[in-house]
N, C-alpha and C. Protein backbone atom coordinates (compact mmCIF):
# COMPACT_ATOMS: atom_id res chain seq x y z
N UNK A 1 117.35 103.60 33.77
CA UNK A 1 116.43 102.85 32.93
C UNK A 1 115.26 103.77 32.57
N UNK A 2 115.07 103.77 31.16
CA UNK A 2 113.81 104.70 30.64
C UNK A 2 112.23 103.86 30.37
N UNK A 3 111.37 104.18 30.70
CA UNK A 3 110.02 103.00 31.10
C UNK A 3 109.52 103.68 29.54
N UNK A 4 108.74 103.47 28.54
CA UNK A 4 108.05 103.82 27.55
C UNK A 4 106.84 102.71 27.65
N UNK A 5 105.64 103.62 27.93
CA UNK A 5 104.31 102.84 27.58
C UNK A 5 104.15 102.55 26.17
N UNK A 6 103.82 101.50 25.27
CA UNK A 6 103.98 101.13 24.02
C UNK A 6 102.23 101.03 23.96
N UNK A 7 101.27 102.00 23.15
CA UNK A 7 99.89 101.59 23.33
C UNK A 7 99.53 101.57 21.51
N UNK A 8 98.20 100.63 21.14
CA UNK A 8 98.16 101.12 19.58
C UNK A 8 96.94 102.03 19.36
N UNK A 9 97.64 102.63 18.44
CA UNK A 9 97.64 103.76 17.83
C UNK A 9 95.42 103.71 17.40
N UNK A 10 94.61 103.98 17.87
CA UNK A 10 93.50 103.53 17.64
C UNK A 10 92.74 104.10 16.36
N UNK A 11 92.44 102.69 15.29
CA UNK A 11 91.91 102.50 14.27
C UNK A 11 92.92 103.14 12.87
N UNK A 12 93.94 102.46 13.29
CA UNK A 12 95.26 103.10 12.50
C UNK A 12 96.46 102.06 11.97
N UNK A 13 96.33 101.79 10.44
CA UNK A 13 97.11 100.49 10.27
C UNK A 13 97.69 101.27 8.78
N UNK A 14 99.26 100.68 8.69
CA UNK A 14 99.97 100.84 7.56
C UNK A 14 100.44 99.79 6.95
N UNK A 15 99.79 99.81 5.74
CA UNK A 15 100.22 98.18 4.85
C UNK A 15 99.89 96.98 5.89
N UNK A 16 98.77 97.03 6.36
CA UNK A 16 98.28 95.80 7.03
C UNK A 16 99.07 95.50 8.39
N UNK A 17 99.87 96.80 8.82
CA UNK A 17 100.60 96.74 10.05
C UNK A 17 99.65 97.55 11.05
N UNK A 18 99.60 97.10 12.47
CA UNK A 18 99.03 97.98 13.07
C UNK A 18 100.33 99.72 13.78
N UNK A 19 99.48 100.55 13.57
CA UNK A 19 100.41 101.55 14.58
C UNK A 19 100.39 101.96 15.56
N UNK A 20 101.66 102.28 16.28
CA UNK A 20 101.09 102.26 17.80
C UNK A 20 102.34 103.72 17.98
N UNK A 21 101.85 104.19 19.20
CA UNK A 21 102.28 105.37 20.16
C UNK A 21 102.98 104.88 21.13
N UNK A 22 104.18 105.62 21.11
CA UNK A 22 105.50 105.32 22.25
C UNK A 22 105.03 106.51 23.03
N UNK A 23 104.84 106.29 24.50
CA UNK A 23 104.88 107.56 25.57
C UNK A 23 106.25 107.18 26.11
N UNK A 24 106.42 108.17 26.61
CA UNK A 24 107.64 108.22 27.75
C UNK A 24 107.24 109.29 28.86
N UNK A 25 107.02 108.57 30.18
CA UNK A 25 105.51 109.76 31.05
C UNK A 25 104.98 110.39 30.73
N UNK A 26 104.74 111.02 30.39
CA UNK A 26 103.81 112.27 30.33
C UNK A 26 103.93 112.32 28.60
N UNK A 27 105.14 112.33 28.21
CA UNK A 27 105.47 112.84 26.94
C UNK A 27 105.44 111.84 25.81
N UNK A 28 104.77 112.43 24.90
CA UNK A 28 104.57 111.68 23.75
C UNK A 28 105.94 111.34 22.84
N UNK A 29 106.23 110.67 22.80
CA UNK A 29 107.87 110.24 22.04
C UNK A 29 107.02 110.07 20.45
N UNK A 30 107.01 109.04 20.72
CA UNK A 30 106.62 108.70 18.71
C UNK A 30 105.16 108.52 19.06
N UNK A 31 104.50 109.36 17.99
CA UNK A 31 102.80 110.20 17.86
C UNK A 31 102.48 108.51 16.78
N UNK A 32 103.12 107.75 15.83
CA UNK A 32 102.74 106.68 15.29
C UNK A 32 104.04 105.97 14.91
N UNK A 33 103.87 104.74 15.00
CA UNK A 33 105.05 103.65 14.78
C UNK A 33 104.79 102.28 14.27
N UNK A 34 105.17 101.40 13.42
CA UNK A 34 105.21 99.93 12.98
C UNK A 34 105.76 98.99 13.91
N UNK A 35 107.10 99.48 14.76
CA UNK A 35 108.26 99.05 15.06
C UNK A 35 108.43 99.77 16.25
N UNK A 36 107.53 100.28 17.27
CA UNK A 36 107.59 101.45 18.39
C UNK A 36 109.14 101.02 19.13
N UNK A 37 109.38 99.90 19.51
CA UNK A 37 110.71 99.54 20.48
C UNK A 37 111.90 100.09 19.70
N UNK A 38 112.31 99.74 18.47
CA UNK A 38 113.39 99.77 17.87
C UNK A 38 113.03 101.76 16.94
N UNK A 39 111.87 102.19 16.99
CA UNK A 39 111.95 103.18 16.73
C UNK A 39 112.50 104.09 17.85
N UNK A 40 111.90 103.82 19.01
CA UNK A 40 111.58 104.70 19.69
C UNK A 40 113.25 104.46 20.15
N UNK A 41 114.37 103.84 20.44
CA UNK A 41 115.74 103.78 20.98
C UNK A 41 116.60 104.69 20.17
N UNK A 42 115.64 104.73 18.63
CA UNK A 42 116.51 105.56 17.50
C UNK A 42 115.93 106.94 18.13
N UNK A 43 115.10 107.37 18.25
CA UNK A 43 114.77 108.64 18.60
C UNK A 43 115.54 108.90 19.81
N UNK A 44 115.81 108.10 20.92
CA UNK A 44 116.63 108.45 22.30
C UNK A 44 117.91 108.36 22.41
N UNK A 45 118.49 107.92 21.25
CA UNK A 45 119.73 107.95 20.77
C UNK A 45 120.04 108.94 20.64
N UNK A 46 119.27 109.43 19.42
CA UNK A 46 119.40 110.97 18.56
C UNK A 46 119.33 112.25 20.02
N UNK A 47 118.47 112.18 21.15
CA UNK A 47 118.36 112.86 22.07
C UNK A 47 119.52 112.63 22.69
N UNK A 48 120.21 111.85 22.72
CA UNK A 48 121.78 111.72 23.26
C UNK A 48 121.38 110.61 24.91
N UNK A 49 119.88 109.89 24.76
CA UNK A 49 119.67 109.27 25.78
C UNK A 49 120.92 107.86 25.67
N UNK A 50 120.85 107.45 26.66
CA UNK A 50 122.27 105.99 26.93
C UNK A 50 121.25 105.42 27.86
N UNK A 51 121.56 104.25 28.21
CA UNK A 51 121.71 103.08 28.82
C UNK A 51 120.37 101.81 28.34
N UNK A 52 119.32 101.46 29.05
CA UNK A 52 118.29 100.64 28.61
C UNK A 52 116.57 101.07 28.51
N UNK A 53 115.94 101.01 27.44
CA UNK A 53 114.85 100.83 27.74
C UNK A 53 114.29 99.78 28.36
N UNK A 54 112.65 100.34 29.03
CA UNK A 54 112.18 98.79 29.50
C UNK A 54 110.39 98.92 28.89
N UNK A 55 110.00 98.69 27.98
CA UNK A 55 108.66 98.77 27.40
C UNK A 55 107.67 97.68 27.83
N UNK A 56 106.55 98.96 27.88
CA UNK A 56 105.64 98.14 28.66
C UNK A 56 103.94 98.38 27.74
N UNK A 57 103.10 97.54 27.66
CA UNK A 57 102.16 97.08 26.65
C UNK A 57 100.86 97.56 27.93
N UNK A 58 99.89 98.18 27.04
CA UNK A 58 98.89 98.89 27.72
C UNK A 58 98.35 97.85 28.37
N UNK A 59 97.94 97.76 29.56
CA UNK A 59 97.08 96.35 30.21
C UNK A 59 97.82 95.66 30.89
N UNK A 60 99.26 95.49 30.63
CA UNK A 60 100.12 95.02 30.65
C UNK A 60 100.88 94.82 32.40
N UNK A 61 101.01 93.70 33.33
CA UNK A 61 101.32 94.20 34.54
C UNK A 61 103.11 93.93 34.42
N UNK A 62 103.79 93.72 33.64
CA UNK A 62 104.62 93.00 33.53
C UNK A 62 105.28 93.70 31.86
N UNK A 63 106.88 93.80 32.51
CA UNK A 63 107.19 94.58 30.90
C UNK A 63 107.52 93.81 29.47
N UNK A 64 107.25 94.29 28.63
CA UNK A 64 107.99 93.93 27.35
C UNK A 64 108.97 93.54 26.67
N UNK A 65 109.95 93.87 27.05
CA UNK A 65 111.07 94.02 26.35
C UNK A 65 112.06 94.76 27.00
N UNK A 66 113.63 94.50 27.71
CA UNK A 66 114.11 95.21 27.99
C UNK A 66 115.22 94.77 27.05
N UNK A 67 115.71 95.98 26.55
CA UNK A 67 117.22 96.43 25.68
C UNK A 67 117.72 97.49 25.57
N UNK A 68 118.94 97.66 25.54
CA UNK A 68 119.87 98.75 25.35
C UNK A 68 119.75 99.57 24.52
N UNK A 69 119.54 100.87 24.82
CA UNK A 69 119.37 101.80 23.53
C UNK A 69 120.26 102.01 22.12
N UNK A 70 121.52 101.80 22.68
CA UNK A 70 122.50 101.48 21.53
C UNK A 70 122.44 100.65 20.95
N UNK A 71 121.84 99.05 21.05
CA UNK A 71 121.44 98.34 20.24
C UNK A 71 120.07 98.17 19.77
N UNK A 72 119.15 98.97 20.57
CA UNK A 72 117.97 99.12 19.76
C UNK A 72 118.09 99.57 18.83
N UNK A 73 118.74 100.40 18.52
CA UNK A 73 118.70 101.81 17.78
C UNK A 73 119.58 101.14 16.36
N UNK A 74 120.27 99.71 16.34
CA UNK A 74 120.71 99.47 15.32
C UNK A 74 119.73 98.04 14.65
N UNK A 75 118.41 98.15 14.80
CA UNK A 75 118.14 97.13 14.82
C UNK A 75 116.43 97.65 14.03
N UNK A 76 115.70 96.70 13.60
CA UNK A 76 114.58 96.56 12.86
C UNK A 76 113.73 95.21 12.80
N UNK A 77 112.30 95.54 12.70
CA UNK A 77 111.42 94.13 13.07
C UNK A 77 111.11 94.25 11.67
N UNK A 78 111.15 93.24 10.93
CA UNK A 78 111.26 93.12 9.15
C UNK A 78 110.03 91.84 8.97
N UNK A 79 109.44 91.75 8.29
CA UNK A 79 108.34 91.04 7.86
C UNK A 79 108.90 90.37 7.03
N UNK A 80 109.26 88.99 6.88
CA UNK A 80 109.40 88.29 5.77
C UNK A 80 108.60 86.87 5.71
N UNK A 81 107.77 87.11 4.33
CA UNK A 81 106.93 85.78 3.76
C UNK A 81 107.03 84.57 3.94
N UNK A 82 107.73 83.92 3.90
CA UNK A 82 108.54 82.68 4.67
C UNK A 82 108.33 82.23 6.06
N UNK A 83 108.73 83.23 7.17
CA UNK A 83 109.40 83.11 8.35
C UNK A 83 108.37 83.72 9.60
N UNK A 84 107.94 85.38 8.74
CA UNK A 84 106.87 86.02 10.17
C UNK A 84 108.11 87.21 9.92
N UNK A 85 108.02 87.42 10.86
CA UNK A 85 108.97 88.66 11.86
C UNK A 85 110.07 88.38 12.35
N UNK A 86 111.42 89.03 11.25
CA UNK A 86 112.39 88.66 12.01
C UNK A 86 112.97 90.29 12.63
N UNK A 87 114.22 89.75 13.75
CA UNK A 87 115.06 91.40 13.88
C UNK A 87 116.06 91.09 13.05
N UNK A 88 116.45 92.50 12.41
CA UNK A 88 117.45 92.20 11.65
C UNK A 88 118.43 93.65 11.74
N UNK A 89 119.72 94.12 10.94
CA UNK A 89 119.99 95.53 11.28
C UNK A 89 119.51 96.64 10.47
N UNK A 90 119.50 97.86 11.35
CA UNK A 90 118.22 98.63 10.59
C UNK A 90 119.04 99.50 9.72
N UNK A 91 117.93 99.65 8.58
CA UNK A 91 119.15 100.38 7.02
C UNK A 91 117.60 101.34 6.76
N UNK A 92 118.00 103.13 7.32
CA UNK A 92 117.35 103.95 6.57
C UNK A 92 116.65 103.35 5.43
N UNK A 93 115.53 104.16 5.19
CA UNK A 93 115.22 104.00 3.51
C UNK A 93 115.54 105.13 2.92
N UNK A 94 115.78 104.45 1.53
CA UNK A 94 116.84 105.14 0.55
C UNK A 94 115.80 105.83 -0.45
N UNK A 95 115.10 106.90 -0.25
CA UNK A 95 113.93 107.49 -1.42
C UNK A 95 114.94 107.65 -3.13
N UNK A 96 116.19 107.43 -2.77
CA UNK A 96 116.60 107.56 -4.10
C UNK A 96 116.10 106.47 -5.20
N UNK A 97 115.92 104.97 -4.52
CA UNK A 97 115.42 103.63 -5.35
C UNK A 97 114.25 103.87 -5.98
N UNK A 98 113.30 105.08 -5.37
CA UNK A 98 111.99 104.99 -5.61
C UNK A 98 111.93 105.52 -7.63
N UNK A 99 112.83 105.31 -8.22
CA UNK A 99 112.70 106.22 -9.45
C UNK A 99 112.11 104.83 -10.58
């Protein structure tokens, strides 16, 4: 099991999202994030990490979120108008649409 401190990112917001910093002990994993849990499983994937994260929130005595890196890593926290925050599956962005 991999522990990642999840802390935010101080005085740092994208499109009205706050950002926050994934540690993993000592080591800084993701330097800024929207989505730190489901980012940070894609990054430990890509490192060839396996089995579960367990994230834990600065202050925090008690963890966050525990899930599998293989399904973190297919997954995304999506903002929709309607509803709030849903998870849904995660789809790169495509800079080709931007024309």
């Amino acid at each position: 099991m991999i522990d990642l401190l999840i802390a935010p990112k101080p005085l740092k917001l994208a499109q009205n999202k706050i950002c926050y910093q994934v540690w993993m002990g000592e080591a800084l994993l993701l330097p800024s994030s929207t989505d730190p849990e489901f980012e940070a499983c894609r990054v430990l994937k890509e490192l060839g990490y396996k089995g579960k994260i367990r994230t834990w929130r600065l202050g925090s005595p008690y963890p966050a979120l525990l899930i599998p890196i293989e399904w973190g890593a297919e997954r995304a926290t999506v903002n929709r108008s309607r509803v709030g925050p849903v998870i849904e599956k995660y789809r790169p962005f495509d800079s080709s649409r931007m024309r």
